[in-house]
Structures are given as structure tokens and as C-alpha cells.
PDB file of N, CA and C in Angstrom:
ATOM      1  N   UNK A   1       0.849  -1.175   0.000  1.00  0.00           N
ATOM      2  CA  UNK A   1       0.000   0.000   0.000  1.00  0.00           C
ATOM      3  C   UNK A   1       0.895   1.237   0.000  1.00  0.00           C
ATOM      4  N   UNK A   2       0.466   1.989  -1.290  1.00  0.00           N
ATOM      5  CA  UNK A   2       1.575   3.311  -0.923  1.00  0.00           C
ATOM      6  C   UNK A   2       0.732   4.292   0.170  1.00  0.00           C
ATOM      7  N   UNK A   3       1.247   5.467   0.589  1.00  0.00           N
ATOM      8  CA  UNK A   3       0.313   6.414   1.207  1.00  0.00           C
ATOM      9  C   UNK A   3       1.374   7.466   0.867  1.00  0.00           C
ATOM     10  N   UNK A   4       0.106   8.771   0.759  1.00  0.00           N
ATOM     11  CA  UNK A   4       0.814   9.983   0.632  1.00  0.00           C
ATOM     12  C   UNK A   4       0.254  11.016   1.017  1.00  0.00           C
ATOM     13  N   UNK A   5       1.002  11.829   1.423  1.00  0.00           N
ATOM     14  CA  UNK A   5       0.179  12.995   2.018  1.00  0.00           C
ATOM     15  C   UNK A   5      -0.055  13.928   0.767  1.00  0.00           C
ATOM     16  N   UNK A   6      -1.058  14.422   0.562  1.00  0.00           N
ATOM     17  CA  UNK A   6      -1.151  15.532  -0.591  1.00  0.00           C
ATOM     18  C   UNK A   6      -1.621  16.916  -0.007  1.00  0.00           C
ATOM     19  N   UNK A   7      -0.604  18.206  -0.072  1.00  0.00           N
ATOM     20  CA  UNK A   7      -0.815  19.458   0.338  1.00  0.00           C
ATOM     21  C   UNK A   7      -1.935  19.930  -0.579  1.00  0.00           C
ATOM     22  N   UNK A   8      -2.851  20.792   0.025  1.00  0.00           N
ATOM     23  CA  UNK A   8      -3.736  21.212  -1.653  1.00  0.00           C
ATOM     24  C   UNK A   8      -4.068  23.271  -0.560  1.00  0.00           C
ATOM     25  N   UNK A   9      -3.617  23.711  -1.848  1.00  0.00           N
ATOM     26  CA  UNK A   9      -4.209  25.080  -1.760  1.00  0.00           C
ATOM     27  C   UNK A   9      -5.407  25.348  -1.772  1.00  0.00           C
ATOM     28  N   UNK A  10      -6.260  26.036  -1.937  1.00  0.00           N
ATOM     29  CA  UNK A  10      -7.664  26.414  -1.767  1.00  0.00           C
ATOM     30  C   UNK A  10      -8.165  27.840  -2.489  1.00  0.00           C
ATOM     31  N   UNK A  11      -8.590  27.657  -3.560  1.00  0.00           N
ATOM     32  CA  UNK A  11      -9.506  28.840  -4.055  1.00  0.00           C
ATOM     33  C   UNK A  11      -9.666  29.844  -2.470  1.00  0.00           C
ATOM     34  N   UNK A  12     -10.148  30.710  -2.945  1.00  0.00           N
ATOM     35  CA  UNK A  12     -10.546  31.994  -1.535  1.00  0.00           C
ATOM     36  C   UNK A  12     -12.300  31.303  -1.149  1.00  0.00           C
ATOM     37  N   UNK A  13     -12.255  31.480  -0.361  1.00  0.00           N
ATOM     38  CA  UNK A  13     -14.300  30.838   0.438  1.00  0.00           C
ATOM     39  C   UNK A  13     -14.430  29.178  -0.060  1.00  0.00           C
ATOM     40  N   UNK A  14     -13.054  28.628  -0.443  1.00  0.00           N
ATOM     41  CA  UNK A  14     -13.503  26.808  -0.981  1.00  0.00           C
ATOM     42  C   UNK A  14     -13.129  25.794   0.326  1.00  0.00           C
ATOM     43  N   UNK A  15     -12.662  26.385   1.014  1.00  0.00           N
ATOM     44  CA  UNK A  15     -12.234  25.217   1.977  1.00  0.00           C
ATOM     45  C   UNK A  15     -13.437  24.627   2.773  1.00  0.00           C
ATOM     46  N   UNK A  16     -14.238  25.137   3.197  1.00  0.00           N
ATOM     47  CA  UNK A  16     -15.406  24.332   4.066  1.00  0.00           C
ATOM     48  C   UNK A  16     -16.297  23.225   3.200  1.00  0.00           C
ATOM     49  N   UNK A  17     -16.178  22.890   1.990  1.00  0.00           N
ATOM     50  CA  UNK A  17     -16.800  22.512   1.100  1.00  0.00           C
ATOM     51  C   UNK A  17     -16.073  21.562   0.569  1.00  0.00           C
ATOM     52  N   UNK A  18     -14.615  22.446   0.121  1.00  0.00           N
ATOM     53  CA  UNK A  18     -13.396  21.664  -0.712  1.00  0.00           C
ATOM     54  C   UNK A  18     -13.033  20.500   0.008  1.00  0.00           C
ATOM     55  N   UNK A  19     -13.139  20.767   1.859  1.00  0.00           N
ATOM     56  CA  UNK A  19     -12.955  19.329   2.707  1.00  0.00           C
ATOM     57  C   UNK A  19     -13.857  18.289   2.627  1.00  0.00           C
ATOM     58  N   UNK A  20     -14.975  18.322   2.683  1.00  0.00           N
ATOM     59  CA  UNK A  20     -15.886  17.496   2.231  1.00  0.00           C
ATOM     60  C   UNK A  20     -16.000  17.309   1.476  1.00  0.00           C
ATOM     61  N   UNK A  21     -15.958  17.720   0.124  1.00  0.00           N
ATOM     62  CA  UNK A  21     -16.113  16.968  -1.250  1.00  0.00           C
ATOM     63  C   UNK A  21     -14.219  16.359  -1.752  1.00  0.00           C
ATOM     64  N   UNK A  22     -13.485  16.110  -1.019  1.00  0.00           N
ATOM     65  CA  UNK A  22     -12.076  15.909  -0.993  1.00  0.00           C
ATOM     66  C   UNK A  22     -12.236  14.705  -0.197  1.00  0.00           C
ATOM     67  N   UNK A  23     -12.988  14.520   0.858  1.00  0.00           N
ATOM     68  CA  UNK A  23     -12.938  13.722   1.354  1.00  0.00           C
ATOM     69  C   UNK A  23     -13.842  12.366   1.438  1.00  0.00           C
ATOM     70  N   UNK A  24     -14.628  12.508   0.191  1.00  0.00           N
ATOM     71  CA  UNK A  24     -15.297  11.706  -0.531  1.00  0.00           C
ATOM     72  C   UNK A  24     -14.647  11.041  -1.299  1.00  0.00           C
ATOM     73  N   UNK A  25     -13.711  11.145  -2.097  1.00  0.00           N
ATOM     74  CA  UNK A  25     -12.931  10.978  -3.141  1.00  0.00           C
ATOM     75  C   UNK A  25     -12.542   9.503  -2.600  1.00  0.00           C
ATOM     76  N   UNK A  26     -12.584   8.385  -3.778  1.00  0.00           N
ATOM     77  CA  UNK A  26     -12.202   6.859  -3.113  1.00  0.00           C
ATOM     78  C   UNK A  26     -10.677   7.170  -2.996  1.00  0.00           C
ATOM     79  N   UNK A  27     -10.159   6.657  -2.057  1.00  0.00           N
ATOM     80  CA  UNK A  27      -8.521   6.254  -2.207  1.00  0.00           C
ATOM     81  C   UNK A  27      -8.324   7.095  -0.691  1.00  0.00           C
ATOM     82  N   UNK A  28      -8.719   8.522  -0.514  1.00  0.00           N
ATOM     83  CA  UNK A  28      -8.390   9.424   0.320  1.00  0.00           C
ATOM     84  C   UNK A  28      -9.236   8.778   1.428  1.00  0.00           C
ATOM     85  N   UNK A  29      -8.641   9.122   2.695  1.00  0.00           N
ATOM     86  CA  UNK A  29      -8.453   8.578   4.324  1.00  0.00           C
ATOM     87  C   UNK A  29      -8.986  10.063   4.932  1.00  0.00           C
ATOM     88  N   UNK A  30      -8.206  10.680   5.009  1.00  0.00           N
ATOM     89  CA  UNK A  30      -8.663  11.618   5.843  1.00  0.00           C
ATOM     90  C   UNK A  30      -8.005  13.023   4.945  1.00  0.00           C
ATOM     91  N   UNK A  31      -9.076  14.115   5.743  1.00  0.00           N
ATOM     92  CA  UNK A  31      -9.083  15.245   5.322  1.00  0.00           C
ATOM     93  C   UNK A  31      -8.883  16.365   6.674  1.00  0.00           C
ATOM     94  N   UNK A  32      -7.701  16.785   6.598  1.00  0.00           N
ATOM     95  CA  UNK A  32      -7.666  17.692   7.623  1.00  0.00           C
ATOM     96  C   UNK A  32      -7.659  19.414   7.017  1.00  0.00           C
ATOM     97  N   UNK A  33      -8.078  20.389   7.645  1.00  0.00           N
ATOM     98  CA  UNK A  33      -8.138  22.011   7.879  1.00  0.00           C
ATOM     99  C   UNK A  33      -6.781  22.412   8.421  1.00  0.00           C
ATOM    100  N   UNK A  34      -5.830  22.861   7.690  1.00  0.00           N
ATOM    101  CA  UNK A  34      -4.807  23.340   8.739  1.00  0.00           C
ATOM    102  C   UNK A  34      -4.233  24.637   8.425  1.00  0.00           C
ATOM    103  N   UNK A  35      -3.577  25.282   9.640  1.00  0.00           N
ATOM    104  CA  UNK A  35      -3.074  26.163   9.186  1.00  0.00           C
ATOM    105  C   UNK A  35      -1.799  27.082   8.546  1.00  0.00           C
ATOM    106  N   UNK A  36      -1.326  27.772   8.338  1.00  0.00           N
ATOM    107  CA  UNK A  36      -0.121  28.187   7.332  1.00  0.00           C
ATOM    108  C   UNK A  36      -0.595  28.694   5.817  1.00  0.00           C
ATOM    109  N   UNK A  37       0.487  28.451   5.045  1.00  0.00           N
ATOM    110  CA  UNK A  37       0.168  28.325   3.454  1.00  0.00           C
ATOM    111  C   UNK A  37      -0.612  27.657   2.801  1.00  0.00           C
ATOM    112  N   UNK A  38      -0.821  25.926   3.395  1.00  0.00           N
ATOM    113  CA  UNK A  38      -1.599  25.244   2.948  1.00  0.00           C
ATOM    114  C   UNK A  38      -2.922  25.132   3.657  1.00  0.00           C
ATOM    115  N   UNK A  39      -3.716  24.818   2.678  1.00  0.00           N
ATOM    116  CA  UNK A  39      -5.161  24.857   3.445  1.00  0.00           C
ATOM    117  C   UNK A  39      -5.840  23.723   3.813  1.00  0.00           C
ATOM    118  N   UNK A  40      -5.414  22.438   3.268  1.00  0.00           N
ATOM    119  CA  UNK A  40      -5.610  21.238   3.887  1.00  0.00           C
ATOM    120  C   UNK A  40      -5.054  20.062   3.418  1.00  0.00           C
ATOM    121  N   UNK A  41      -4.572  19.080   4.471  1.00  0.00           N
ATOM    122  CA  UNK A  41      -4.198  17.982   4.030  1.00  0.00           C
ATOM    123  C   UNK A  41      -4.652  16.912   3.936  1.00  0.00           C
ATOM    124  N   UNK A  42      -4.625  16.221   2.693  1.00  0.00           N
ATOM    125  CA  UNK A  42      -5.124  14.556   2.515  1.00  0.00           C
ATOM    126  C   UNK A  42      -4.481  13.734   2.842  1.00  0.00           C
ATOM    127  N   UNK A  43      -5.065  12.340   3.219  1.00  0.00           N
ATOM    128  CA  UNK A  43      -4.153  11.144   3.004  1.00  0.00           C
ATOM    129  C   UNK A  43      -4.921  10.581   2.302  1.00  0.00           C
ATOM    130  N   UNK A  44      -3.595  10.095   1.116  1.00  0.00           N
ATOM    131  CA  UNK A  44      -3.945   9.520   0.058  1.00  0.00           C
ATOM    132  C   UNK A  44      -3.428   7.623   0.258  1.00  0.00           C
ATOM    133  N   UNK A  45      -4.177   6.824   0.298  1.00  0.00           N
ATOM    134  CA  UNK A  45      -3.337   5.287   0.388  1.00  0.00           C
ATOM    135  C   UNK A  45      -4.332   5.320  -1.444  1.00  0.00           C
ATOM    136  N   UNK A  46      -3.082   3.899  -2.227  1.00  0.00           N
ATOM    137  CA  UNK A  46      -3.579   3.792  -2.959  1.00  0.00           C
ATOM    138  C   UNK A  46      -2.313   2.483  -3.151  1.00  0.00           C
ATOM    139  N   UNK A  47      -3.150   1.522  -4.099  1.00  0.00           N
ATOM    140  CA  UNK A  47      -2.537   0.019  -4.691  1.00  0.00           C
ATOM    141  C   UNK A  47      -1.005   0.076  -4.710  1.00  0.00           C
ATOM    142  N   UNK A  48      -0.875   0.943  -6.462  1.00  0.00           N
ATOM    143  CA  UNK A  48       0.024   1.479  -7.122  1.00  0.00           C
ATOM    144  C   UNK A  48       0.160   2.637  -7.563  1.00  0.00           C
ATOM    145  N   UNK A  49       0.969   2.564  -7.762  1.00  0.00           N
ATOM    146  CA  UNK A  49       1.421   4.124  -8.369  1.00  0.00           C
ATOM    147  C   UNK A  49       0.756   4.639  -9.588  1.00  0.00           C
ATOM    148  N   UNK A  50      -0.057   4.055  -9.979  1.00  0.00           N
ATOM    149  CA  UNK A  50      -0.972   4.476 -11.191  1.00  0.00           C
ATOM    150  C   UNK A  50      -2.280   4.999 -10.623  1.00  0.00           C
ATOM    151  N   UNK A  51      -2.399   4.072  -9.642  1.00  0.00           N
ATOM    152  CA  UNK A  51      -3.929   4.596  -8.504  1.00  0.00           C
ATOM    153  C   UNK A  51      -3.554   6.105  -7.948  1.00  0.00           C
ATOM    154  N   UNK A  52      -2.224   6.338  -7.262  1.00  0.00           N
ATOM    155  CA  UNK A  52      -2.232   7.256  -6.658  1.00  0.00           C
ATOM    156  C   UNK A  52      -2.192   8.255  -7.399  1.00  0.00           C
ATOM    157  N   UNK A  53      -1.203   8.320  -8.589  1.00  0.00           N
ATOM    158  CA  UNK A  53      -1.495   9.453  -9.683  1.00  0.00           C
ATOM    159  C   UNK A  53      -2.911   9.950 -10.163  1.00  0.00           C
ATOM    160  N   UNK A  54      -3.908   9.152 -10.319  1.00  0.00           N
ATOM    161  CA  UNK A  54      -5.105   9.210 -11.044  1.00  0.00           C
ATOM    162  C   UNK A  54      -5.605   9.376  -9.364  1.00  0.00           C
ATOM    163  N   UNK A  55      -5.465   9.425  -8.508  1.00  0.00           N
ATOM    164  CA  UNK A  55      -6.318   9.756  -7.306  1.00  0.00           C
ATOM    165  C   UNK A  55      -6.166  11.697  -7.710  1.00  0.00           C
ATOM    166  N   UNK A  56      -4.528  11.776  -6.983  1.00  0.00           N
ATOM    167  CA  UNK A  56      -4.441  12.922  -7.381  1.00  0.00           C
ATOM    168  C   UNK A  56      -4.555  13.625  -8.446  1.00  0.00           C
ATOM    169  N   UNK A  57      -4.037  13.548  -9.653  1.00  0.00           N
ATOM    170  CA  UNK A  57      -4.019  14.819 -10.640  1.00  0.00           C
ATOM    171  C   UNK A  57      -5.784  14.707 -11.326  1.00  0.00           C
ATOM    172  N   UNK A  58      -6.461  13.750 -11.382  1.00  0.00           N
ATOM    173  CA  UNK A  58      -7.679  13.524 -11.985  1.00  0.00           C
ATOM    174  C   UNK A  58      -8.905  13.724 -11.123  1.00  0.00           C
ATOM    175  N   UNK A  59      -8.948  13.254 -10.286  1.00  0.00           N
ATOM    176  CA  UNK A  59      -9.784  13.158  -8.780  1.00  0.00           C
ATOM    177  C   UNK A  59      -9.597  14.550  -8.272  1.00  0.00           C
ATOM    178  N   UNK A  60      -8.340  14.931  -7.094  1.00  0.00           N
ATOM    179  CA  UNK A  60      -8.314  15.563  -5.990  1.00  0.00           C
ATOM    180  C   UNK A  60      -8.028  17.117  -7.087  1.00  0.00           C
ATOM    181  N   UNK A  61      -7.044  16.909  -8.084  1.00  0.00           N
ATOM    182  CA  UNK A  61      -6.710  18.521  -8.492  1.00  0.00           C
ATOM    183  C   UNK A  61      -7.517  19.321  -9.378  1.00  0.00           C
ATOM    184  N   UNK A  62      -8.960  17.627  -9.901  1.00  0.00           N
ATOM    185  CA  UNK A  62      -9.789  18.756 -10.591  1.00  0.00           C
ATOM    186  C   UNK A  62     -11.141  18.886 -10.115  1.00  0.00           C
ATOM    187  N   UNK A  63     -10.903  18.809  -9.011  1.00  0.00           N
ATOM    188  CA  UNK A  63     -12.449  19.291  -8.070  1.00  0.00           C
ATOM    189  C   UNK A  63     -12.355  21.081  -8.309  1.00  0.00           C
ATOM    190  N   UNK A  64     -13.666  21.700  -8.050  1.00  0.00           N
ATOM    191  CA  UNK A  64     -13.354  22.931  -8.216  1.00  0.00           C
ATOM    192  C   UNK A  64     -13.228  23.757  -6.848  1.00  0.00           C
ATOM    193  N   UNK A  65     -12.402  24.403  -7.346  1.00  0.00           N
ATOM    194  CA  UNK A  65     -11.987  25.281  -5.559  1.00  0.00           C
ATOM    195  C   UNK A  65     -10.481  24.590  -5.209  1.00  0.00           C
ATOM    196  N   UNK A  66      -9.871  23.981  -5.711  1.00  0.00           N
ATOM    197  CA  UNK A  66      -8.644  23.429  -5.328  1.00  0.00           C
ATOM    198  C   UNK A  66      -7.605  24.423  -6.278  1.00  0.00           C
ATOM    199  N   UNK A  67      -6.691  25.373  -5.768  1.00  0.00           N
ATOM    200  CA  UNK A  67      -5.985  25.700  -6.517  1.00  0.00           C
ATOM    201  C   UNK A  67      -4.477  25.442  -6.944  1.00  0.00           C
ATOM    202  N   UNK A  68      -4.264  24.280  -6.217  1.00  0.00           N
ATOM    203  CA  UNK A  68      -2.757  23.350  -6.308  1.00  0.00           C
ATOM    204  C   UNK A  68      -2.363  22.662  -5.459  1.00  0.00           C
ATOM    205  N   UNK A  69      -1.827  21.582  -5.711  1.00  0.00           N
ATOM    206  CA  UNK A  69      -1.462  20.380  -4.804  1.00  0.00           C
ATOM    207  C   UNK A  69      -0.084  19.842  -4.737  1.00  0.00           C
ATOM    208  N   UNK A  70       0.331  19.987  -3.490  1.00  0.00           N
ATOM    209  CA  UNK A  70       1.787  18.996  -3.642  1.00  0.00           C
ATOM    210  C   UNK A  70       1.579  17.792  -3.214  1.00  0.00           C
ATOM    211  N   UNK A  71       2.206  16.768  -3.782  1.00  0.00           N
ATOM    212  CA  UNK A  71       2.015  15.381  -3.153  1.00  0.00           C
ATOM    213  C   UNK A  71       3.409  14.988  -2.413  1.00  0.00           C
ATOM    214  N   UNK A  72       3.348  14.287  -1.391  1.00  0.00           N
ATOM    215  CA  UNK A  72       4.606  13.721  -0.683  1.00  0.00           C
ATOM    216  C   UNK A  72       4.276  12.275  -0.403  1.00  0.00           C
ATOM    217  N   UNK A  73       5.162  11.380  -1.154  1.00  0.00           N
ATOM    218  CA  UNK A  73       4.695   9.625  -0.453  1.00  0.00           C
ATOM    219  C   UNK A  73       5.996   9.415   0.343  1.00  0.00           C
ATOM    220  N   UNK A  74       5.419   8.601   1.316  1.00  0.00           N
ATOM    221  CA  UNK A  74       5.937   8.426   2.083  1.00  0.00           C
ATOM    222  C   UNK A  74       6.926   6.852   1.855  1.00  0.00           C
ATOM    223  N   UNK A  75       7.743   6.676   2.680  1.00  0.00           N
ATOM    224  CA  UNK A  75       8.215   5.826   2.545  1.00  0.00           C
ATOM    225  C   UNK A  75       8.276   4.678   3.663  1.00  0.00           C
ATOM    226  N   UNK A  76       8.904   5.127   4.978  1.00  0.00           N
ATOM    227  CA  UNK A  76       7.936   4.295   5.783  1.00  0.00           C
ATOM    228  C   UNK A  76       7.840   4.868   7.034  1.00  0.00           C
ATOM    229  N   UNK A  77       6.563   3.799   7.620  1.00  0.00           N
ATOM    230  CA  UNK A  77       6.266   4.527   8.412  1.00  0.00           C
ATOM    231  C   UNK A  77       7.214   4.175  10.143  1.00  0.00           C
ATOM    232  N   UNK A  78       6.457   4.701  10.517  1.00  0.00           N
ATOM    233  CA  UNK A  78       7.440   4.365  11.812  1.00  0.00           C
ATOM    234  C   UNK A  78       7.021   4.200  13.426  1.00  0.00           C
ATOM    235  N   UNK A  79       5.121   4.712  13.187  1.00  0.00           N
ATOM    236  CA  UNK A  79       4.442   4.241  14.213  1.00  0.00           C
ATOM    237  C   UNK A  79       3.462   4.177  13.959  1.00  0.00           C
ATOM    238  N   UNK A  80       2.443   3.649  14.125  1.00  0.00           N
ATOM    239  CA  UNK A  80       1.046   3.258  13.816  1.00  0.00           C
ATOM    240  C   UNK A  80      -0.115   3.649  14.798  1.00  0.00           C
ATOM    241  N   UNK A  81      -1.220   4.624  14.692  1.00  0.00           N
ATOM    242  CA  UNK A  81      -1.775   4.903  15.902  1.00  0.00           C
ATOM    243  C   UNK A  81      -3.241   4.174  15.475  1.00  0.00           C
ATOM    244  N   UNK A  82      -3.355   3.395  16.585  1.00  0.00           N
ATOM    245  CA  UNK A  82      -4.666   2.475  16.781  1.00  0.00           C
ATOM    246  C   UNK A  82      -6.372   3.061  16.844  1.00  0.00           C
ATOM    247  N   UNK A  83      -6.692   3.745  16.038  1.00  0.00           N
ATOM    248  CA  UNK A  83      -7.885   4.490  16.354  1.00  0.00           C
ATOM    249  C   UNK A  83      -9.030   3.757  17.144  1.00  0.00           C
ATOM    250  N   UNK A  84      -9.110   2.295  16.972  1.00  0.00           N
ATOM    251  CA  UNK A  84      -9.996   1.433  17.811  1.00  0.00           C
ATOM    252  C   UNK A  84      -9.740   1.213  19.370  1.00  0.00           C
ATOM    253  N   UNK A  85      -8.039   0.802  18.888  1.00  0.00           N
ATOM    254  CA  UNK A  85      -7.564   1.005  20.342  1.00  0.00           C
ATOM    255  C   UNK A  85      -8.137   1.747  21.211  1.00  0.00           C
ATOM    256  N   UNK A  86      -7.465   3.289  20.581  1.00  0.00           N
ATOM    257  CA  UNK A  86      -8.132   4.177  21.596  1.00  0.00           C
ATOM    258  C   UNK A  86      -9.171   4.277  22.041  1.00  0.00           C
ATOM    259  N   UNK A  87     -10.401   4.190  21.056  1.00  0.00           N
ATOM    260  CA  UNK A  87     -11.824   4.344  21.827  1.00  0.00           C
ATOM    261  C   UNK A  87     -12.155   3.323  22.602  1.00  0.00           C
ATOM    262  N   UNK A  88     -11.506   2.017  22.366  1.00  0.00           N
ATOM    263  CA  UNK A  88     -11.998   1.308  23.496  1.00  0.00           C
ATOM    264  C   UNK A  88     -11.435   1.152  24.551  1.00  0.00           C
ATOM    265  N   UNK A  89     -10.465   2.296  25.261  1.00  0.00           N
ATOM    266  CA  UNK A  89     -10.000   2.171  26.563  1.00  0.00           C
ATOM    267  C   UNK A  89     -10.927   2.571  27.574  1.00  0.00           C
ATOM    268  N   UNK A  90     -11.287   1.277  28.308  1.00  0.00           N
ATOM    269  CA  UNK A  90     -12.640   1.730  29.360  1.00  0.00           C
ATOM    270  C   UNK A  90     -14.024   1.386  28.915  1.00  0.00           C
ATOM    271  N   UNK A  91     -13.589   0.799  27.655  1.00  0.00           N
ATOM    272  CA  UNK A  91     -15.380   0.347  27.139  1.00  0.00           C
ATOM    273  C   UNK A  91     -15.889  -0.508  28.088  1.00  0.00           C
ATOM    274  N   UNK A  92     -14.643  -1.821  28.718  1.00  0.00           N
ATOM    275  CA  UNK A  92     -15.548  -2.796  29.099  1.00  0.00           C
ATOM    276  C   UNK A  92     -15.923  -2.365  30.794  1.00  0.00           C
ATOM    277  N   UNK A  93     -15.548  -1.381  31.212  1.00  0.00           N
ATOM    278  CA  UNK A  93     -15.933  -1.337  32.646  1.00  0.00           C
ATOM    279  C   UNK A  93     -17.032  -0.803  32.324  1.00  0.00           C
ATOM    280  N   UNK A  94     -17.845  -0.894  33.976  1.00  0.00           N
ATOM    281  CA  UNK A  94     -19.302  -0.378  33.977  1.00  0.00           C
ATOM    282  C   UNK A  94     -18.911   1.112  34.231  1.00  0.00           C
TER     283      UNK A  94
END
């Protein structure tokens, strides 16, 4: 599985919208709001390298309101955070 983070700029008034319809997109994981230069980041997992290209330049860069994207893949990772884990600390007590 590759994964990549993809930076994406934002038209002016597209980001509340651009996150949700970004984060529909098959392949993409999550969609974060952040702040600085860039206006939000994806994670992109995808097969191959043909998936992830066609995620990004076809999918994510021609939604409208996106005004440029950097992509970064990663290579590896180095810790893994358990999202199930977490919520179930304390499920089973009363």
C-alpha cells in the first residue's frame, strides 16, 4: 500500500466545502483544515502508483476550488496509531 500525504491550496471561500467533497474521493483517508500556506491535508493510500497518480491529478486537483497540490509519499512509516484502540480504553468497565 503506498500512502501519501497531498498538500492542496484552496480557491478563496472553498475550503469548508473543498474538505468534504475531498474527502469523498475513493482512495483518500482523511481530510484535515490546517493552518499556514496550505489549506488542507489529505491522506492519500492507494494500490500502485498508477492509482495514486489518477487519485491525485484527476480526482483531488480537478475538483473545483482546489488551486494546487503537492504530493509527498511516504516511505515508511514508523508508528502506527490504533484508532480502535483508543476508543476502546474503558469500554468494558461499567
Amino acid at each position: 500500500m503506498i500512502t501519501a500525504v497531498v498538500l492542496i491550496r484552496a480557491e478563496k471561500g472553498a475550503v469548508p466545502k473543498l474538505g468534504e467533497t475531498i474527502a469523498a474521493v475513493p482512495g483518500v483517508s482523511e481530510v484535515y483544515s490546517v493552518t499556514g500556506d496550505i489549506d488542507l491535508i489529505a491522506m492519500v493510500r492507494a494500490r500502485e502508483h498508477e492509482e495514486l497518480a489518477d487519485i491525485v491529478t484527476r480526482r483531488i486537483a480537478q475538483v473545483p476550488g482546489v488551486a494546487r497540490t503537492e504530493t509527498h509519499v511516504a516511505f515508511k512509516a514508523y508508528s502506527r496509531h490504533d484508532l480502535e484502540a483508543m476508543f476502546a480504553i474503558g469500554a468494558d468497565k461499567p
